[in-house]
Protein backbone atom coordinates (compact mmCIF):
# COMPACT_ATOMS: atom_id res chain seq x y z
CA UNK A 1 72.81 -12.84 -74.57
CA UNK A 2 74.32 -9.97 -73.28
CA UNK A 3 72.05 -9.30 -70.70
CA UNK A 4 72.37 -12.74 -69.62
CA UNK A 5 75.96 -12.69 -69.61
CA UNK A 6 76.20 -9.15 -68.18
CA UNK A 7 79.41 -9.20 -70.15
CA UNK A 8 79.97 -7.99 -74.26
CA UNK A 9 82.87 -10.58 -74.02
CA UNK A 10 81.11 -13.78 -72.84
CA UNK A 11 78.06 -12.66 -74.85
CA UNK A 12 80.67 -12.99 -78.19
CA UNK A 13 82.18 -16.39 -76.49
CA UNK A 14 78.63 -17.47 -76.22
CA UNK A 15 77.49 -16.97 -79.87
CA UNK A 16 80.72 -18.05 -81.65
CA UNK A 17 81.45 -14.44 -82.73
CA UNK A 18 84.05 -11.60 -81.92
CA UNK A 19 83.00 -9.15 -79.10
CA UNK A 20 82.86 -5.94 -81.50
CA UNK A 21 80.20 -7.45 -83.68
CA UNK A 22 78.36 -8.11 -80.82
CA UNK A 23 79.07 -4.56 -79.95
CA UNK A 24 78.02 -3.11 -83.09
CA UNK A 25 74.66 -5.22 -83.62
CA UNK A 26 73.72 -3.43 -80.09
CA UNK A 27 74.93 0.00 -81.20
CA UNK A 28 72.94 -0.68 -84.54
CA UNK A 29 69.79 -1.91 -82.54
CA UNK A 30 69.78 1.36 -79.72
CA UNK A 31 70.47 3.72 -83.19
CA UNK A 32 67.55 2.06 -84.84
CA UNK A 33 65.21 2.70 -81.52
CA UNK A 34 66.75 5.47 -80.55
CA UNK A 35 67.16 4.85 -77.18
CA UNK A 36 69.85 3.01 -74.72
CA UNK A 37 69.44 -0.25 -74.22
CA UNK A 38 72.52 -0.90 -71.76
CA UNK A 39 74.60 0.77 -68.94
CA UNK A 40 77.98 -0.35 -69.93
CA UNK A 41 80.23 1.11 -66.73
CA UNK A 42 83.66 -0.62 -65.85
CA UNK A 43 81.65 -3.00 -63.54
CA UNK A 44 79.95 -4.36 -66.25
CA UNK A 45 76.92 -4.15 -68.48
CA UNK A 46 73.06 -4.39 -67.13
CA UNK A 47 69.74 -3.54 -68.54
CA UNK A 48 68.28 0.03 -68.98
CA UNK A 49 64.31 -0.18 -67.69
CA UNK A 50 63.64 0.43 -71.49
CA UNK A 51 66.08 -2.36 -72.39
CA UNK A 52 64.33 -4.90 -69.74
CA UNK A 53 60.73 -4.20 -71.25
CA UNK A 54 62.69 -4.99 -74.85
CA UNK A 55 64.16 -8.04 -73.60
CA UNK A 56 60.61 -9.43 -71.72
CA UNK A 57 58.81 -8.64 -75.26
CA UNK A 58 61.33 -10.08 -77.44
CA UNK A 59 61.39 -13.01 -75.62
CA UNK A 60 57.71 -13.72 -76.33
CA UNK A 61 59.11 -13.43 -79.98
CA UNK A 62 61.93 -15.31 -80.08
CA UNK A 63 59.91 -18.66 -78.62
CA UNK A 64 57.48 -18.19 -81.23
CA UNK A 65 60.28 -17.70 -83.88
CA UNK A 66 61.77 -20.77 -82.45
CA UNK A 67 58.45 -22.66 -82.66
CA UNK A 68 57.79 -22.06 -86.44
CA UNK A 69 61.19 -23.06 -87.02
CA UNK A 70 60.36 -25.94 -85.12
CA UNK A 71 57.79 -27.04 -87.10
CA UNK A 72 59.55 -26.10 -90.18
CA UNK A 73 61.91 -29.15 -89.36
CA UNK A 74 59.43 -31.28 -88.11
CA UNK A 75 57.43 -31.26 -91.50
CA UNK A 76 61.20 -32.06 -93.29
CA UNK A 77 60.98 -35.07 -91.20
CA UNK A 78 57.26 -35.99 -90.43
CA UNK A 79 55.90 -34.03 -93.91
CA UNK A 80 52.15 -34.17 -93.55
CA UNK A 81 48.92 -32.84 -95.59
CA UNK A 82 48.03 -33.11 -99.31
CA UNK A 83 50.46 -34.77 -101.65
CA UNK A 84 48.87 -34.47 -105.27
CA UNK A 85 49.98 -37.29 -107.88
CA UNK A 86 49.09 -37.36 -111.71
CA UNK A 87 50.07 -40.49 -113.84
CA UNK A 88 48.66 -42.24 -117.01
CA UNK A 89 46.52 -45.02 -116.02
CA UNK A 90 48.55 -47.59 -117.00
CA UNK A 91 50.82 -46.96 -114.09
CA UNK A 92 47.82 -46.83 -111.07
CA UNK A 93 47.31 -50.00 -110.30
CA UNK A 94 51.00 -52.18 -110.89
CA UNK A 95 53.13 -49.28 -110.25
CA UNK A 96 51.45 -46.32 -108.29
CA UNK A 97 49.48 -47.59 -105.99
CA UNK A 98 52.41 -50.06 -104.12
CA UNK A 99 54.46 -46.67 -104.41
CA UNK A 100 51.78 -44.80 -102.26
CA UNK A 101 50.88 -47.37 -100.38
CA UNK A 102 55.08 -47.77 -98.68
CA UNK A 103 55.01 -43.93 -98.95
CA UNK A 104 52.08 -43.81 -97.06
CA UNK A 105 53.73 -46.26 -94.71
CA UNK A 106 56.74 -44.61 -94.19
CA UNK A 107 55.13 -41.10 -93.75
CA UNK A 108 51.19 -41.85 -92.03
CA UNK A 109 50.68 -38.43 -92.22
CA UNK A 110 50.63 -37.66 -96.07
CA UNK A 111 47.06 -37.50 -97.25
CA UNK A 112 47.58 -38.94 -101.33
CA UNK A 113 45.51 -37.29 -103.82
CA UNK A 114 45.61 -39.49 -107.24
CA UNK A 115 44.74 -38.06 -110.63
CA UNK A 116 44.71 -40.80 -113.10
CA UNK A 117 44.49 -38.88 -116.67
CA UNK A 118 46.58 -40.07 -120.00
CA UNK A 119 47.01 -36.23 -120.78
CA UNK A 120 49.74 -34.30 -119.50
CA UNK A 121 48.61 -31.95 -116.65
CA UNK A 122 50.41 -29.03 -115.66
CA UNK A 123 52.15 -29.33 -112.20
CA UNK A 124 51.60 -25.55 -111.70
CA UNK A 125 48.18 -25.00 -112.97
CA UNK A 126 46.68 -27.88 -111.35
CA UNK A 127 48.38 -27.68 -108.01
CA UNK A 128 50.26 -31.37 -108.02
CA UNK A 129 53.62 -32.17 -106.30
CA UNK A 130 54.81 -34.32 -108.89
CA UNK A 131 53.36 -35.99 -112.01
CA UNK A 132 54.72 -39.43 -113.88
CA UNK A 133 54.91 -39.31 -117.38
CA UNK A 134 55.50 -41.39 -120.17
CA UNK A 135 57.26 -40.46 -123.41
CA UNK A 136 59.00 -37.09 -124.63
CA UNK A 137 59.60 -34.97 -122.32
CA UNK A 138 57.17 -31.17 -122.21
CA UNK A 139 59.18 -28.32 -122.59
CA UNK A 140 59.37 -26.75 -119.31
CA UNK A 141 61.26 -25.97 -116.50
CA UNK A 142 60.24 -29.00 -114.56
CA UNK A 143 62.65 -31.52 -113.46
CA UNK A 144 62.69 -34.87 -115.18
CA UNK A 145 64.05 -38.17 -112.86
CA UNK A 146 64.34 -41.03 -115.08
CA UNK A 147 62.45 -43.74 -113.70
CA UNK A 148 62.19 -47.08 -115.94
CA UNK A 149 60.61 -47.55 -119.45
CA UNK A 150 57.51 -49.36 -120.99
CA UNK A 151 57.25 -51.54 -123.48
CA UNK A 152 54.02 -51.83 -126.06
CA UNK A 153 52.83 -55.31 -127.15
CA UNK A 154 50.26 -56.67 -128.61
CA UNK A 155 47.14 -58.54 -127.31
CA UNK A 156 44.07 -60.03 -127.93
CA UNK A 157 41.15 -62.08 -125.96
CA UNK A 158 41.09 -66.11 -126.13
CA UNK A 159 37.37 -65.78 -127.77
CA UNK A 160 38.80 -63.14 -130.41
CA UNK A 161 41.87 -65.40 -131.23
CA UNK A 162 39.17 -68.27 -131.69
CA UNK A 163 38.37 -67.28 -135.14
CA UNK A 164 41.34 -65.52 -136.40
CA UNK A 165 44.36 -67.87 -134.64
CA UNK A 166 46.89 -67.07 -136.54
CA UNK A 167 48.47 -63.85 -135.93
CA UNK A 168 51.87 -63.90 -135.78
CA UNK A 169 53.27 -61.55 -138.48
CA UNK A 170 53.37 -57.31 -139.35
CA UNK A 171 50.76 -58.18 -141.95
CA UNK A 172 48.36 -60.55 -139.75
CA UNK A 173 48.31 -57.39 -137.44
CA UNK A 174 47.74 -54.60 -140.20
CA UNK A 175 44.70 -56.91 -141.34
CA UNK A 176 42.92 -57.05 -138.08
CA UNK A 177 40.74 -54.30 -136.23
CA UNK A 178 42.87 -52.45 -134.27
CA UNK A 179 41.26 -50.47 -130.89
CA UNK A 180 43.60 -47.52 -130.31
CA UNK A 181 44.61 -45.49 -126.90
CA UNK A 182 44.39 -42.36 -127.05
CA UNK A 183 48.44 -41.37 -127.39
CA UNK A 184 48.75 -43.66 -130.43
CA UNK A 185 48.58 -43.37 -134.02
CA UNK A 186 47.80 -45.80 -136.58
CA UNK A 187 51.45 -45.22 -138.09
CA UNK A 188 53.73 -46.45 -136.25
CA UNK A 189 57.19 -48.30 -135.42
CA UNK A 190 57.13 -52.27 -134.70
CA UNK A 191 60.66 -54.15 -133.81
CA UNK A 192 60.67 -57.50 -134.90
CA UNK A 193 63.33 -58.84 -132.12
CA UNK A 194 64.11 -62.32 -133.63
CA UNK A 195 66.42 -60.30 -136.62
CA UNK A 196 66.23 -56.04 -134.44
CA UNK A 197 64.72 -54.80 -137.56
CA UNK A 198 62.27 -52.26 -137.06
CA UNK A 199 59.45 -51.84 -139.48
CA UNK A 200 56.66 -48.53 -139.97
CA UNK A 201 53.63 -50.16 -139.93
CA UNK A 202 49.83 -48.86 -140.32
CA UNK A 203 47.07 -50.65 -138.43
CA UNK A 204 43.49 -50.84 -139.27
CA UNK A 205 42.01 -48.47 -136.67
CA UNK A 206 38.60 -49.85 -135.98
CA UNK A 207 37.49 -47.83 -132.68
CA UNK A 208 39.89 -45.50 -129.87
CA UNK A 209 39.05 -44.54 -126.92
CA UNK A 210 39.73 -41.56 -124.74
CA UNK A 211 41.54 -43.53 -122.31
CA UNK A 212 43.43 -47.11 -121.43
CA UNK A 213 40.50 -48.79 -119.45
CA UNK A 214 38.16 -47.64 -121.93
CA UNK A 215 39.79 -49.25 -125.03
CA UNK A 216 41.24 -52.04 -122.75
CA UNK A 217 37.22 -52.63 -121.99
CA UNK A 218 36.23 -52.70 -126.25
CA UNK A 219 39.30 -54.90 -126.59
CA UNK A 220 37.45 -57.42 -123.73
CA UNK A 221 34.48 -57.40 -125.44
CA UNK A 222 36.71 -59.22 -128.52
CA UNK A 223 36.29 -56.50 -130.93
CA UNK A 224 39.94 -56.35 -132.04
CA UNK A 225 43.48 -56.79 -130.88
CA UNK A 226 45.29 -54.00 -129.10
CA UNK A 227 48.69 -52.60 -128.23
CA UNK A 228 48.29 -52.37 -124.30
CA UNK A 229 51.82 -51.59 -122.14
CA UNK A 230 53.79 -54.16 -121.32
CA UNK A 231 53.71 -53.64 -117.42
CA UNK A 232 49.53 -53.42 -117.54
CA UNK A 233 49.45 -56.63 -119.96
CA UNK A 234 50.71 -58.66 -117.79
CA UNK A 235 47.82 -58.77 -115.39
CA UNK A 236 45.33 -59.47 -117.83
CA UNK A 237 47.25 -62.05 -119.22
CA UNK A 238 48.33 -63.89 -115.77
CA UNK A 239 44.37 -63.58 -115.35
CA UNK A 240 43.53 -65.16 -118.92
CA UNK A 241 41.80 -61.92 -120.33
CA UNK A 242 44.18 -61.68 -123.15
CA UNK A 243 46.82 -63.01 -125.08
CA UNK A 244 50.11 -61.94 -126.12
CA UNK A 245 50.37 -62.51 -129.74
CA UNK A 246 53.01 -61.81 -131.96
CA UNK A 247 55.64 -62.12 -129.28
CA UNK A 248 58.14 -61.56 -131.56
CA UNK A 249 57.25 -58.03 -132.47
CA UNK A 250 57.27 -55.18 -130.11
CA UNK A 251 55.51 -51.65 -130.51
CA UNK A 252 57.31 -48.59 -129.28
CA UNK A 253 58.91 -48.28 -125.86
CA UNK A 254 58.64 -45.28 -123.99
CA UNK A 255 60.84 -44.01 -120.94
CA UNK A 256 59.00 -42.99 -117.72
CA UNK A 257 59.63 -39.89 -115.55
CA UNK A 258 58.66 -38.08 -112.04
CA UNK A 259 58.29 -34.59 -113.09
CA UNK A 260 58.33 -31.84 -110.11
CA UNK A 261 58.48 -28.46 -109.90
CA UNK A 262 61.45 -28.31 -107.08
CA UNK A 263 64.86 -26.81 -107.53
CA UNK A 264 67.10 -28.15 -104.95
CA UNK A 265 64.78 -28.09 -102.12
CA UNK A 266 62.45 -31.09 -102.95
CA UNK A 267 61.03 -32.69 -99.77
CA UNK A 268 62.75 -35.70 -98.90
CA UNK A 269 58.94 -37.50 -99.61
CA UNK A 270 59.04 -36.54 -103.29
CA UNK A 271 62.16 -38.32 -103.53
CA UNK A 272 61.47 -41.13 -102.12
CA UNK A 273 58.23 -41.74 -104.02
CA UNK A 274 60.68 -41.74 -106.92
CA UNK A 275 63.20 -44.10 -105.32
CA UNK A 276 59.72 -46.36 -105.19
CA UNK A 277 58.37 -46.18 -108.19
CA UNK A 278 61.67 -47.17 -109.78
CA UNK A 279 61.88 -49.89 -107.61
CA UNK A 280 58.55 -50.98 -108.74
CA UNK A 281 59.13 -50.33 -112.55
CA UNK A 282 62.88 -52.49 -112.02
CA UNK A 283 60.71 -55.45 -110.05
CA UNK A 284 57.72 -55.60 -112.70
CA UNK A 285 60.08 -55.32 -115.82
């Protein structure tokens, strides 16, 4: 700037600061190199030979600086490549998948990797930008967003219900064969809602599977009743798969998170996959 300026003064005037730091950064810069960089005379200041090759080089610099910053704020606002997503499979197809889909939407140039797993995976070790989770909390230094909660309830398919009808009370369901997920136990808590009392209850585990749309598939083949989440039960139901039965009581509820491994630098794509998949919890609740 100085060189362009030929002046120390309109150099400083230029870059918003006083003229004797711009005097000192060149005094630090000739001490560093060890050579002059300037002819300062009472005419003014111009370029020594060694100065002009420095400038013509660090030109060459400075617009590739400028282009990496560049991009560096073009990626804020156009953030492109791999965006890795792990979630329990309850969540892929009601809640997930509309979020990606508008995020995808918003930002074309996101390329959505989707891990569908009802363990918890490790952000770090398994290279994901964010992961939802349902339940308690890991202990880690992840951040937590709350994001909506699940309810459990209880189902069962029209041809199951044809020879045991009647299912309405804690006892109907602890006589019944029960087809477990894999995150539940056969002990557990049931709220009857008509009186808020809640009850420990033990079910009579017949089968459990590894995962949702494996014991969601036994269940189908009317082996049992199950205790499927709320938001996943509804499709089967709206389809006539299965049947809500015992409306009355509830299983547990869980609260749902997007866990990420970001301080206060998330990209602005992380959270707005959050804003959507709270949107999407708060319309299918």
């Amino acid at each position: 700037m100085v060189a362009q300026k030929s002046s120390f003064t309109k150099a400083a005037e230029q870059l918003n600061i006083s003229k004797s730091a711009v005097s000192q950064q060149i005094t630090l810069l000739e001490s560093e190199l060890g050579v002059r960089l300037l002819n300062r005379t009472t005419r003014g200041v111009s370029l020594t030979s060694v100065g002009e090759n420095l400038l013509q080089r660090s030109a060459i610099i400075l617009e590739q600086i400028e282009f990496l910053f560049n991009n560096i704020d073009q990626a804020k606002d156009n953030p492109r490549g791999k965006f890795a997503v792990t979630f329990p499979h309850s969540l892929q197809s009601i809640v997930v998948l509309p979020a990606i889909k508008q995020l995808c939407k918003e930002y074309p140039n996101l390329q959505p990797e989707l891990i569908a797993d009802d363990t918890t995976l490790d952000l770090v070790k398994h290279q994901l930008d964010v992961a939802i989770h349902v339940g308690k909390l890991p202990d880690s230094s992840y951040r937590a967003l709350p994001a909506g909660k699940l309810t459990e309830i209880f189902c069962a398919t029209p041809k199951y219900l044809e020879k045991s009808p009647d299912i309405s009370t804690v006892k109907d369901l602890c006589k019944h064969p029960w087809i477990a997920n894999p995150w539940q136990q056969s002990k557990m808590l049931v709220t009857d809602q008509t009186s808020s009392i809640i009850n420990e209850i033990s079910l009579n585990q017949f089968s459990k599977a590894n995962t949702l749309p494996a014991a969601i598939e036994i269940a189908l083949n009317h082996l049992g009743i199950i205790l499927v989440p709320d938001i996943l039960a509804k499709q089967y139901i709206k389809m006539g798969k299965l049947i809500h039965i015992a409306t009355h009581l509830k299983g547990p509820q869980w609260p749902i998170y997007t866990l990420h491994a970001y301080q206060n630098d998330k990209p602005k794509h992380l959270s707005r996959f959050h804003e959507l998949i709270t949107q999407v919890l708060k319309t299918n609740s």
